[in-house]
Protein backbone atom coordinates (compact mmCIF):
# COMPACT_ATOMS: atom_id res chain seq x y z
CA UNK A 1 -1.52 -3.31 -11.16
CA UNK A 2 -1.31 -6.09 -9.20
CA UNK A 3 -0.93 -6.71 -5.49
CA UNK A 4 1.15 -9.24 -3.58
CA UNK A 5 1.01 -10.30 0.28
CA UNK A 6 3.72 -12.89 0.32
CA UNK A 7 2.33 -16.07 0.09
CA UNK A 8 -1.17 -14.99 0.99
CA UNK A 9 -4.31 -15.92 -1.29
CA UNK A 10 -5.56 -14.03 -3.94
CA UNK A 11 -8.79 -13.70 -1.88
CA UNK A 12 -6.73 -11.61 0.67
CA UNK A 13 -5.64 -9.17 -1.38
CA UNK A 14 -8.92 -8.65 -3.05
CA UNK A 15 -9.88 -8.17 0.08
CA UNK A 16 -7.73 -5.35 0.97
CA UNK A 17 -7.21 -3.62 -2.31
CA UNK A 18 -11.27 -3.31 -2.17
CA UNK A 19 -10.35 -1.23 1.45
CA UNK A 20 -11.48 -3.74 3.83
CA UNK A 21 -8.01 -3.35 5.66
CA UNK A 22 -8.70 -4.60 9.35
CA UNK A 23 -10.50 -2.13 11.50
CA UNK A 24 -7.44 -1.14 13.21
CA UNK A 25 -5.21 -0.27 10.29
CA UNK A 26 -7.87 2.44 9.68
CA UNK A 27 -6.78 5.24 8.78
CA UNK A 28 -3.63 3.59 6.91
CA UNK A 29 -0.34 4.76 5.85
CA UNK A 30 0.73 4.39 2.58
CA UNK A 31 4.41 5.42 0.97
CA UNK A 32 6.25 4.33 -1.83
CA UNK A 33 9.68 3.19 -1.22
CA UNK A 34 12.94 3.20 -4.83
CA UNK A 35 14.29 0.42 -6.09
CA UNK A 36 16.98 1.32 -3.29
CA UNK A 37 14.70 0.25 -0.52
CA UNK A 38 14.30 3.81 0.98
CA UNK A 39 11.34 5.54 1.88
CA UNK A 40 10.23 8.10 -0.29
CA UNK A 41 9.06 10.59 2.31
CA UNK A 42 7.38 12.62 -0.25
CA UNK A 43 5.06 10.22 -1.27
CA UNK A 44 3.56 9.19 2.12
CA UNK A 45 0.18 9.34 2.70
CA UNK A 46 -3.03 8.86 5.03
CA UNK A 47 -6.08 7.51 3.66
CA UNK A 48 -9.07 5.36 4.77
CA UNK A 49 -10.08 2.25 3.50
CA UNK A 50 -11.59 3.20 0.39
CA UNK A 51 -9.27 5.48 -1.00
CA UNK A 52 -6.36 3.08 -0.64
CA UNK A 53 -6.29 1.57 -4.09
CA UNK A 54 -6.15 5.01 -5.24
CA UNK A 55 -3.69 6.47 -3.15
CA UNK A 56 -1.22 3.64 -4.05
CA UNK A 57 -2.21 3.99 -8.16
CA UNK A 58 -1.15 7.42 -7.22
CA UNK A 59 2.36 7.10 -5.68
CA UNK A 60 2.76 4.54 -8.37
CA UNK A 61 3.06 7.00 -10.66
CA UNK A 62 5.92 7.92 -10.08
CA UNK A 63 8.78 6.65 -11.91
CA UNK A 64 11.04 6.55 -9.31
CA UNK A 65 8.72 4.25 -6.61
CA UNK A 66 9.58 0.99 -7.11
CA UNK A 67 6.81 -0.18 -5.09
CA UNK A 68 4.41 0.65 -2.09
CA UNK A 69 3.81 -0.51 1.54
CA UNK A 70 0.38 -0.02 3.33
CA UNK A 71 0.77 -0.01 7.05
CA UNK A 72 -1.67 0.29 10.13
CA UNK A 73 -2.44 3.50 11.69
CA UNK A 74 0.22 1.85 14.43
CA UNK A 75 2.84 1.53 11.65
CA UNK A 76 2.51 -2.07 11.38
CA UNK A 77 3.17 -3.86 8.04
CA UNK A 78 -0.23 -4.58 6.27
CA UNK A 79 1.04 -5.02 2.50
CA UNK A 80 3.32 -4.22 -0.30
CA UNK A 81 1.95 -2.98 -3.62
CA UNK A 82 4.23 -3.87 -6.70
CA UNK A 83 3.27 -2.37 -10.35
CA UNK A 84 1.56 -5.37 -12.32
């Protein structure tokens, strides 16, 4: 599995697939979205730090999740997960 931040270093996203999300995206929601875009409600989740790299292995799972966004405990954008 691999995970992509844009254009952001590799260093980054070790960073936060290893849970060390910024202090205020603690806890942090993670949902997996189909390869139409939408949310897939039924995947969302709440998790701190350290259970983040499972939680998105988890949604990931399921064929129809295309990929998965992380987001702050505010909502806000953190990452997208895409299957390696």
């Amino acid at each position: 599995m691999t995970l992509r931040i844009g254009g952001i270093a590799t260093e980054a996203c070790e960073r936060i697939w290893r849970g060390g999300i910024d202090a205020n995206a603690q806890p942090a929601i993670v949902r997996g979205y189909g390869e139409d875009h939408w949310i897939r409600y039924d995947t969302g989740r709440v998790v701190r730090g350290t259970g983040i790299a499972d939680a998105c292995e988890a949604i990931l799972q399921d064929t129809d999740v295309a990929y998965v966004h992380v987001r702050s405990k505010f909502n806000c954008f953190q990452c997208r997960v895409d299957r390696g």
